[in-house]
Protein backbone atom coordinates (compact mmCIF):
# COMPACT_ATOMS: atom_id res chain seq x y z
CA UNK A 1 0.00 0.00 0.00
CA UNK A 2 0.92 3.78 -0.72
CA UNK A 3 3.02 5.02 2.05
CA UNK A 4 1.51 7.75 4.73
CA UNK A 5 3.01 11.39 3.89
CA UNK A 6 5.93 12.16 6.03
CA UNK A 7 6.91 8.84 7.47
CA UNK A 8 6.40 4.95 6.55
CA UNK A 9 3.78 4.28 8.88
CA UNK A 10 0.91 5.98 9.70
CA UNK A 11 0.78 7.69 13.32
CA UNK A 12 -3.01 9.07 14.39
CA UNK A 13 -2.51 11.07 17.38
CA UNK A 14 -5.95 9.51 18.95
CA UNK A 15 -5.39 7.63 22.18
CA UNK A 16 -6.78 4.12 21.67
CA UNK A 17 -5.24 2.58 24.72
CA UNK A 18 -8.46 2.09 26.66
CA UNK A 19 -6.64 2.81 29.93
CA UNK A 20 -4.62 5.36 28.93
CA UNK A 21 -7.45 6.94 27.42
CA UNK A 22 -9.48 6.92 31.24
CA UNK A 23 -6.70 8.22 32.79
CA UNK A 24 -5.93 11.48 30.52
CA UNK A 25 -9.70 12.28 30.49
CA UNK A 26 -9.27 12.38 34.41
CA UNK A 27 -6.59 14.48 34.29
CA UNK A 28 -8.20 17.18 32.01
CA UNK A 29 -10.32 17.62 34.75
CA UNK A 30 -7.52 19.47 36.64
CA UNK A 31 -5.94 20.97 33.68
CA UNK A 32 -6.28 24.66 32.84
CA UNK A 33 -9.20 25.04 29.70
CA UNK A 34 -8.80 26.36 26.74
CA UNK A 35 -12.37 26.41 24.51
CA UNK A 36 -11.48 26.06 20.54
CA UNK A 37 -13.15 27.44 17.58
CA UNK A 38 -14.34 25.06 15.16
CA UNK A 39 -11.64 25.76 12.98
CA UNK A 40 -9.22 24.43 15.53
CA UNK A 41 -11.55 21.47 16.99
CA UNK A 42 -11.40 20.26 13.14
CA UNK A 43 -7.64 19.80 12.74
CA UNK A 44 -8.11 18.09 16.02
CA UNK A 45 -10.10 15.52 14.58
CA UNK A 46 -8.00 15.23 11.38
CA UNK A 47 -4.55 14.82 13.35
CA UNK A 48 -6.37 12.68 15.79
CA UNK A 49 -7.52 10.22 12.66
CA UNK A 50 -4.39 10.41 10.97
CA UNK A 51 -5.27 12.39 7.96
CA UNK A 52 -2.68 14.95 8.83
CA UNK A 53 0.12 12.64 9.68
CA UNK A 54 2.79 13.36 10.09
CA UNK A 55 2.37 16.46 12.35
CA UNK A 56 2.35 15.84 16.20
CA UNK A 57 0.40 18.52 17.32
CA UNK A 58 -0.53 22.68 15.95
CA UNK A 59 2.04 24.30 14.18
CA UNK A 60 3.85 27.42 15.99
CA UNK A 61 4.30 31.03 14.00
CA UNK A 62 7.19 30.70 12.57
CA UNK A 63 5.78 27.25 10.61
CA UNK A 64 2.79 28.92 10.12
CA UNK A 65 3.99 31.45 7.76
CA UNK A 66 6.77 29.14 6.37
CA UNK A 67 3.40 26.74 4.70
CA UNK A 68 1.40 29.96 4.42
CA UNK A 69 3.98 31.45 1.90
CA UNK A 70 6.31 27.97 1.00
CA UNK A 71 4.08 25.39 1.41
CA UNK A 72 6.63 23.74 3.61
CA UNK A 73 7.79 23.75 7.30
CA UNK A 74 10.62 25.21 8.89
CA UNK A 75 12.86 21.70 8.40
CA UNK A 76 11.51 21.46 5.21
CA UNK A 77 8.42 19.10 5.63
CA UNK A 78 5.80 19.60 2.61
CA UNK A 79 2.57 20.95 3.84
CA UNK A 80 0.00 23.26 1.69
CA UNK A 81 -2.03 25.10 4.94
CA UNK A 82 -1.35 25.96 7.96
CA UNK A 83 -2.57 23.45 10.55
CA UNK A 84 -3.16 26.08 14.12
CA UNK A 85 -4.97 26.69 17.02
CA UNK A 86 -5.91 30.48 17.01
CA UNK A 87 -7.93 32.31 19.99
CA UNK A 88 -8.93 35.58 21.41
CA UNK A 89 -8.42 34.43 24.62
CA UNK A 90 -5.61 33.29 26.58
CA UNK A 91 -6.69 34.27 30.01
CA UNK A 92 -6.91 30.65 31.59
CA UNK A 93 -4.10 28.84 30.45
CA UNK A 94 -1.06 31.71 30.20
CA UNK A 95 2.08 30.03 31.92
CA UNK A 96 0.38 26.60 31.74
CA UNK A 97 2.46 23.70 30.19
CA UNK A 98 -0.41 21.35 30.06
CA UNK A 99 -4.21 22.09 28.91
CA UNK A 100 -7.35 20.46 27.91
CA UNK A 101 -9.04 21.38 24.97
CA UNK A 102 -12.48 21.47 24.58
CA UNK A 103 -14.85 21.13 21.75
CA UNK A 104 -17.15 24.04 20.70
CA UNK A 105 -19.53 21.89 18.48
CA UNK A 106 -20.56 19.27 21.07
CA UNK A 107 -23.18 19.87 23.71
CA UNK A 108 -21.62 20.40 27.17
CA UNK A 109 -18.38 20.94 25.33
CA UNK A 110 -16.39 18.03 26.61
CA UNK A 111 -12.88 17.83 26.65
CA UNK A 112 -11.32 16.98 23.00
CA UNK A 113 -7.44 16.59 23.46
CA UNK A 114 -4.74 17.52 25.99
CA UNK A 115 -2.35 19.79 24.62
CA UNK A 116 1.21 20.21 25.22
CA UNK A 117 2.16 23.67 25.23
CA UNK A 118 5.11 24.77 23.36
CA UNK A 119 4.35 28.47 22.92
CA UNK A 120 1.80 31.00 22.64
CA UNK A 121 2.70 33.80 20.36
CA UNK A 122 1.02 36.42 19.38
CA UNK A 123 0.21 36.65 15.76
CA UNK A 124 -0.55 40.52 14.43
CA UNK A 125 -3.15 41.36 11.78
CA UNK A 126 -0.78 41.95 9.40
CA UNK A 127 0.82 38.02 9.60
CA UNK A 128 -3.24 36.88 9.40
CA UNK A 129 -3.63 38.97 6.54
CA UNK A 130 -0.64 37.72 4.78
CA UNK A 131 -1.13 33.98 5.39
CA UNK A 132 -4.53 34.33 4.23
CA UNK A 133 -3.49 35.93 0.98
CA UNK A 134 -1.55 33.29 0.36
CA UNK A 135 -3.72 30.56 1.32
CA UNK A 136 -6.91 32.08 -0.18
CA UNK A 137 -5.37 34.18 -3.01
CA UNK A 138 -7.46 37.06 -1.88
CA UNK A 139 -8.64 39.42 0.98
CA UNK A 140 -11.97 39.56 0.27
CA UNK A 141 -14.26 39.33 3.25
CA UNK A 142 -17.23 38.03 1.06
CA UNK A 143 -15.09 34.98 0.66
CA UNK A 144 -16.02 32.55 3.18
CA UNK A 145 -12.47 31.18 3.73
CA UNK A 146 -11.33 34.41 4.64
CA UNK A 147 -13.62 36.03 7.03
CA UNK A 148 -13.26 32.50 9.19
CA UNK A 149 -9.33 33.02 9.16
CA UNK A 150 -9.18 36.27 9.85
CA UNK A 151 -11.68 36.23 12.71
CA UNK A 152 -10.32 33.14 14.54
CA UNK A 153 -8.07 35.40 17.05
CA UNK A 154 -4.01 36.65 17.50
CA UNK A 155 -2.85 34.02 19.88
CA UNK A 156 -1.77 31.21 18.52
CA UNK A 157 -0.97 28.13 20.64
CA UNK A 158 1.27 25.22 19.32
CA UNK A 159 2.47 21.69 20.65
CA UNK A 160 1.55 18.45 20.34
CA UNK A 161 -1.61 16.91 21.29
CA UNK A 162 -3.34 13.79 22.16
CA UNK A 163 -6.76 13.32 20.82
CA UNK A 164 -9.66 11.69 22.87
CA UNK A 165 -12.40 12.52 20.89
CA UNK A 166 -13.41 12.85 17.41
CA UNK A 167 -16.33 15.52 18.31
CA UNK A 168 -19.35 15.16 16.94
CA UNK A 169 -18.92 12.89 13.52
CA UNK A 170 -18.99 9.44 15.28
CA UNK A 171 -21.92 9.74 17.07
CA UNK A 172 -23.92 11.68 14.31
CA UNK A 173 -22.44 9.87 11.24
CA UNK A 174 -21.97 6.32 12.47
CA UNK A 175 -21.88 4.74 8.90
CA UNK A 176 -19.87 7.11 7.43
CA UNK A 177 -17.20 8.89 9.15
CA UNK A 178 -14.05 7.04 9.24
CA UNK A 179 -10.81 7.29 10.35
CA UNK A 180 -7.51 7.15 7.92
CA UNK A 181 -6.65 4.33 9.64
CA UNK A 182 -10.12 2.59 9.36
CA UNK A 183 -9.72 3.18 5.43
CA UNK A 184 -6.34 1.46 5.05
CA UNK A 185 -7.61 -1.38 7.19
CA UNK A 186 -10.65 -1.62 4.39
CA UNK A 187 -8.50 -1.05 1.68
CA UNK A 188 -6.56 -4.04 2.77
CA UNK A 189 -9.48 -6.02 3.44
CA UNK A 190 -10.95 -5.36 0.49
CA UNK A 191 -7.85 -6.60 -1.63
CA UNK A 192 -7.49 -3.26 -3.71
CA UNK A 193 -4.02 -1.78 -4.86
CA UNK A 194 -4.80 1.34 -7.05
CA UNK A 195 -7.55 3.25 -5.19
CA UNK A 196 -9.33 6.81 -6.49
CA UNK A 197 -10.16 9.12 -4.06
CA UNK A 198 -13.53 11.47 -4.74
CA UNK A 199 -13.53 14.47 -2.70
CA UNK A 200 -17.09 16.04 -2.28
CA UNK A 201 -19.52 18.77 -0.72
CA UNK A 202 -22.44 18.04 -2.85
CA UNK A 203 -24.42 15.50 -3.41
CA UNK A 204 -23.43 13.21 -6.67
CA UNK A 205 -24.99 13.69 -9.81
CA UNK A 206 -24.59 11.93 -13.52
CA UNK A 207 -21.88 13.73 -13.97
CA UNK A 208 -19.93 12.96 -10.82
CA UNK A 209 -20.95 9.44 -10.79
CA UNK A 210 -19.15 9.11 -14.59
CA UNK A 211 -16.30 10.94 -13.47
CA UNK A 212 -15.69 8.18 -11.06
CA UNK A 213 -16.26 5.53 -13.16
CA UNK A 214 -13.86 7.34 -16.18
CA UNK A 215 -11.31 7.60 -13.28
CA UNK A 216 -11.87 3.94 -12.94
CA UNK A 217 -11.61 2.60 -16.11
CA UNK A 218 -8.66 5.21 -16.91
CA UNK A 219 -6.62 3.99 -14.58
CA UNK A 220 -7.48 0.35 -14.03
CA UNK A 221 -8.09 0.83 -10.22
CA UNK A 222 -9.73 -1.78 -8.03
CA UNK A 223 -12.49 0.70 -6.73
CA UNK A 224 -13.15 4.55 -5.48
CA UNK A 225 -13.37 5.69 -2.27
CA UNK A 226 -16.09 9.18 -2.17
CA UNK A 227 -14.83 10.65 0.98
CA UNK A 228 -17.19 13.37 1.80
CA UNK A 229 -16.62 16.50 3.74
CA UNK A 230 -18.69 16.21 7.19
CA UNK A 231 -17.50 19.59 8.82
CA UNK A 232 -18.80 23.20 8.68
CA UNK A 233 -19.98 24.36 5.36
CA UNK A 234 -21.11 27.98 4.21
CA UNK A 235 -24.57 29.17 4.31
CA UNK A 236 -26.85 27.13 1.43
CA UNK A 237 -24.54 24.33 1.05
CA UNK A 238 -26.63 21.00 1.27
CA UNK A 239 -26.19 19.50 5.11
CA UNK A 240 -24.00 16.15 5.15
CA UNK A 241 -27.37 13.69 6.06
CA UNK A 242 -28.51 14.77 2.29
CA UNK A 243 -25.72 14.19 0.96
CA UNK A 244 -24.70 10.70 2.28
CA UNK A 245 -28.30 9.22 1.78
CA UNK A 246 -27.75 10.85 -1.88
CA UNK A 247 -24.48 9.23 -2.36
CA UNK A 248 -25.28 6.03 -1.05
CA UNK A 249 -28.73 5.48 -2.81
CA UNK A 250 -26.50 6.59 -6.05
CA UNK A 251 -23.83 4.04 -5.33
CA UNK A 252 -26.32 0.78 -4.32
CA UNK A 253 -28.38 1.18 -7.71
CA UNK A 254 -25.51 2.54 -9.85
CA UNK A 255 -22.03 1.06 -8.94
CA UNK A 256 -21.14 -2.97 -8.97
CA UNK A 257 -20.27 -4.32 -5.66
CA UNK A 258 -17.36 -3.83 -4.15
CA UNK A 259 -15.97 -1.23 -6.13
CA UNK A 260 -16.74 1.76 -3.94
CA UNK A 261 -16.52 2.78 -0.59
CA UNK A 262 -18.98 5.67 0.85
CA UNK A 263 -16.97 7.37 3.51
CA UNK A 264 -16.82 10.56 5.37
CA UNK A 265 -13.72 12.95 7.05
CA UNK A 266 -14.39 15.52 9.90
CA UNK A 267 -12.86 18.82 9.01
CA UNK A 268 -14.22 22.13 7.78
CA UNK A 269 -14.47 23.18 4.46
CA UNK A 270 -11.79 25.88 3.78
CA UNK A 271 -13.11 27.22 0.32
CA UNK A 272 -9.34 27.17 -0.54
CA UNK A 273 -9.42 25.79 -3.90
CA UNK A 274 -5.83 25.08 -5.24
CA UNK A 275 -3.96 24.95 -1.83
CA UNK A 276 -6.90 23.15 -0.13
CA UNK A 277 -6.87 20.63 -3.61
CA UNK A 278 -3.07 19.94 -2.19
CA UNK A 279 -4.26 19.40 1.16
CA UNK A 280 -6.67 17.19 -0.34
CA UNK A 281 -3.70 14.85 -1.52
CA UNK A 282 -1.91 15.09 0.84
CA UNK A 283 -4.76 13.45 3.15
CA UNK A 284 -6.50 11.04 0.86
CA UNK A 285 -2.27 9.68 0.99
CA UNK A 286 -2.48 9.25 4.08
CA UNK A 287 -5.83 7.02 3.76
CA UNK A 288 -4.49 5.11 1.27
CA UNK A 289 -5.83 6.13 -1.67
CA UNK A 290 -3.56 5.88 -4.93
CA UNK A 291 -4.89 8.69 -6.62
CA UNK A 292 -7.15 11.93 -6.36
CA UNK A 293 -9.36 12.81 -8.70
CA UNK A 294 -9.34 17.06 -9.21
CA UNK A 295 -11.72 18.22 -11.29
CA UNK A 296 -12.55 21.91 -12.38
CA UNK A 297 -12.51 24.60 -9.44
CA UNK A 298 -11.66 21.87 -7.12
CA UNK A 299 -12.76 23.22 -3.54
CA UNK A 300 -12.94 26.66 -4.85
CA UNK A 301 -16.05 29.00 -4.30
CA UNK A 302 -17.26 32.21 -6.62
CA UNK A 303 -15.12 33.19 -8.79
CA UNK A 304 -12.03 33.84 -7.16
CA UNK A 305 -10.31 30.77 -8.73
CA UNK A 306 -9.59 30.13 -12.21
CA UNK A 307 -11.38 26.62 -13.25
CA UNK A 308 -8.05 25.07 -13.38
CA UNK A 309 -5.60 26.44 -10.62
CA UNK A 310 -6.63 23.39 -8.31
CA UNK A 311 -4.82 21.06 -11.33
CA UNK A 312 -2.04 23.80 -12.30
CA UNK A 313 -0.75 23.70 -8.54
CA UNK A 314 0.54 20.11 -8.81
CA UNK A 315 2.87 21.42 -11.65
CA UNK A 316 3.85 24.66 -10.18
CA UNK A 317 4.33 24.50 -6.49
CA UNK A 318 4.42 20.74 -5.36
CA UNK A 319 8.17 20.09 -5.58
CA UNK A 320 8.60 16.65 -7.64
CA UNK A 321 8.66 13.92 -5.06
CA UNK A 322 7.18 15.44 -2.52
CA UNK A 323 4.09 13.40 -2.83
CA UNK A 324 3.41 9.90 -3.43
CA UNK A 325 -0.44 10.27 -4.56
CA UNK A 326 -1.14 11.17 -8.27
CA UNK A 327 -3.59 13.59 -9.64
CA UNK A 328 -6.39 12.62 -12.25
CA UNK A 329 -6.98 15.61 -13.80
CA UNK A 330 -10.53 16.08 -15.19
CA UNK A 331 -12.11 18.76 -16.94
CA UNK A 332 -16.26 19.86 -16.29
CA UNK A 333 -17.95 16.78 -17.04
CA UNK A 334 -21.87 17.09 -18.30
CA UNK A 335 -24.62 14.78 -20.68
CA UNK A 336 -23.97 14.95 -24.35
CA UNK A 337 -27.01 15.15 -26.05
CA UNK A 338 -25.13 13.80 -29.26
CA UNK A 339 -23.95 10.88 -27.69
CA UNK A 340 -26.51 10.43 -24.91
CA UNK A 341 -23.91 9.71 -22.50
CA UNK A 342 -21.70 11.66 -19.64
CA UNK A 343 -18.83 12.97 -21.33
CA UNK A 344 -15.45 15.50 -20.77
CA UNK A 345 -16.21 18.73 -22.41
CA UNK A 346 -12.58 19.35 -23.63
CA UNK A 347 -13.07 15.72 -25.26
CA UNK A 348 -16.13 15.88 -26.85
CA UNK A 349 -15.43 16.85 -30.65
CA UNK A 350 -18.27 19.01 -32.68
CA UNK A 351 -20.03 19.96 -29.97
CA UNK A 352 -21.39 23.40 -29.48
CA UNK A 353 -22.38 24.18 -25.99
CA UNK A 354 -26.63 23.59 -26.38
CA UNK A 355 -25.30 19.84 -27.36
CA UNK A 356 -24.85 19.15 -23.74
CA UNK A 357 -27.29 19.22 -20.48
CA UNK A 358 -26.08 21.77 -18.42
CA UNK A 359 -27.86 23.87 -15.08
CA UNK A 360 -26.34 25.71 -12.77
CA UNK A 361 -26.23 25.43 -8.83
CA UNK A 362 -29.10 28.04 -8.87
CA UNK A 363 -31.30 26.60 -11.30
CA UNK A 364 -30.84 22.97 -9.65
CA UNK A 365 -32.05 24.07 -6.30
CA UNK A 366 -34.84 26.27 -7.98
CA UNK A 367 -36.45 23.36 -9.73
CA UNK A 368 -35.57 21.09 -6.70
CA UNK A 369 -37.47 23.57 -4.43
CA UNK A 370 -40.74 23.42 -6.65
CA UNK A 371 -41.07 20.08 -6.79
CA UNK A 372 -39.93 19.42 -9.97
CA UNK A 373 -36.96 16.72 -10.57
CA UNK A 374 -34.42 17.92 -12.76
CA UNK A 375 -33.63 16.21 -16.19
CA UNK A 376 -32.70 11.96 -15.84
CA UNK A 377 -29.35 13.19 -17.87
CA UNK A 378 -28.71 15.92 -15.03
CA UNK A 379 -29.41 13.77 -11.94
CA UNK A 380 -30.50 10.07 -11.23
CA UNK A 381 -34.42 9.96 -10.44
CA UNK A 382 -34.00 8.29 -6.92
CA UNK A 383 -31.35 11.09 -5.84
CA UNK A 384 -33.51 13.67 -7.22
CA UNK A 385 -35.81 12.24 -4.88
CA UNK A 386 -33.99 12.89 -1.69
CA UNK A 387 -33.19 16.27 -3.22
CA UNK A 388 -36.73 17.46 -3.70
CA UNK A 389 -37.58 16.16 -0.28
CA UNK A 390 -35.25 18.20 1.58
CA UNK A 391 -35.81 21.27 -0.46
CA UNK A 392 -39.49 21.60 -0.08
CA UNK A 393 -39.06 20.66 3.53
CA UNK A 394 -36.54 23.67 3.57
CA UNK A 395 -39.21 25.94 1.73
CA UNK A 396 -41.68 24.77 4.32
């Protein structure tokens, strides 16, 4: 199997040692607290599952802004964004070497991790202005990315941690949300070598689901993992229960056995688009997947990214060799009314743009709202279903 990113095994920072595990939830009882943002309580749960091996912990300032603007650590380790704890406040735990962390998105906010504290810096506007331009590519405050970074806080608190709870996603998303570690144990189990990672937001339509299978057939893998993002999304986005009853009512009438996996990651979306397509990699590594499939504005949002930046990063800014996991680079994907089957734009020869079934995000939730299911070359009947279902329920 691929090798982890960063080391040749894969190190999750949860504690699974049962006893071990008792005993540091006692302590955090006596520790000083320190309540994160959601941002924060993410990367928790992605360094506790592995997906962001092989960091030990939240990166300090000065590694901050070495990713932010190098996309690699002080000594040199490849990493596309900054992985930090940021607050306002650092009035119960200044001079502390020890603290619990506790999660913001759980009800009685329970303690999360105990954190090892290395330093607490302070970080000025002018540092979280320039790691977000680099990160982002912009400093627009309409952009969704943005306004999160910059209003997380100036203190930022590094060292390592040890994770005790994966928040929210195991209880709420028992079926889907796995670890990195769970998917290279199913990987194995399931006898597969070349594996495609699908990264997703939305729920799958025609177009998606043929992307997968070109991926597939491209490449002769053994089968595709859809990891789907189960974290914070912006206002309007479809909620993750949608999605995964989309997805998996998709896969069980459309897919043969065995040849995908329907899984789920808990972690924020960052609206990053090229640098959070990177991060993408270097995670779905770590999980074992083979290869990533980035398709056109990859993670982006608006307009702020050009359709292909997310594939023109791979060539530009990841040094050769610094990862392991290849890219399948795919272009938009829609129904060719010429050849009555999903096809890649940039492959389909004397076509003219009112040859293929296109609708925008708009015009997809506007037809979905009124009851109406949206063409069978668009979206499969059964997952327009679930669609229509949610949005009149939305539209009361």
């Amino acid at each position: 199997m691929i090798k982890p990113h960063g080391s040749d095994t894969l190190n999750p920072l949860f504690v699974y040692d049962t006893e071990k595990h008792h005993q540091l939830m006692h302590e955090a009882e006596s520790l000083p607290t320190l309540m994160l943002n959601s941002a924060a309580a993410a990367n928790a749960v992605m360094l506790g599952a592995g997906y962001f091996n092989p960091l030990e912990g939240y990166m300090n300032l000065a590694d901050s802004l070495s990713v932010a603007e190098n996309l690699h650590t002080t000594d040199g380790l490849f990493w596309p964004t900054p992985v930090i704890n940021l607050s306002h406040d650092i009035s119960g735990i200044e001079g502390a070497s020890q603290i619990a962390l506790r999660d913001p998105d759980t009800e009685g906010n329970p303690v999360m991790a105990i954190m090892d504290v290395d330093k607490i810096e302070t970080v000025t506007d002018e540092q979280i202005q320039g790691m977000a331009k680099e990160i982002f590519g912009t400093l627009d405050p309409e952009h969704p990315g943005v306004a999160t970074f910059t209003s997380l806080g100036n203190y930022l608190i590094s060292g390592k941690i040890q994770v005790l709870s994966f928040s929210y996603f195991q209880n709420d998303f028992p079926d889907t949300f796995r670890t990195a570690v769970e998917i290279r144990n199913e990987i194995t189990e399931r006898g597969w070598e070349r594996v495609v990672a699908f990264q997703t937001r939305n729920p799958m339509h025609r177009a998606h689901e043929e992307l997968c299978r070109m991926a597939m057939e491209r490449l002769g893998a053994d089968g595709v993992v859809v990891h789907m993002l189960l974290g914070q999304l912006k206002k309007g986005d479809i909620p993750a229960p949608v999605r995964d009853a989309c997805i998996r009512k998709m896969v069980e009438l459309y897919f043969p056995k065995n040849s995908v996996m329907v899984t789920g990651y808990g972690f924020d979306m960052l609206y990053a688009g090229p640098r959070e397509a990177v991060l993408h990699a270097v995670f779905r590594q770590n999980m074992g997947a083979t290869h990533l499939i980035v398709g056109r504005d990859h993670a982006g949002v608006g307009d702020y990214y050009g359709a292909f930046d997310a594939q023109t990063i791979f060539d530009e800014k990841v040094p050769a060799g610094a990862l392991d996991i290849e890219i399948f680079r795919a272009d938009h994907t829609a129904y060719s009314k010429k050849l009555n089957r999903v096809v890649m734009m940039n492959e389909a020869k004397d076509h003219e743009k009112d040859d293929f079934v296109i609708l925008s995000g708009t015009k997809v939730r506007q037809i979905l709202g009124e009851g109406i299911a949206p063409p069978p070359e668009f979206s499969r009947p059964e997952v327009a279903k679930i669609l229509m279902d949610y949005y009149q329920s939305e539209n009361g």
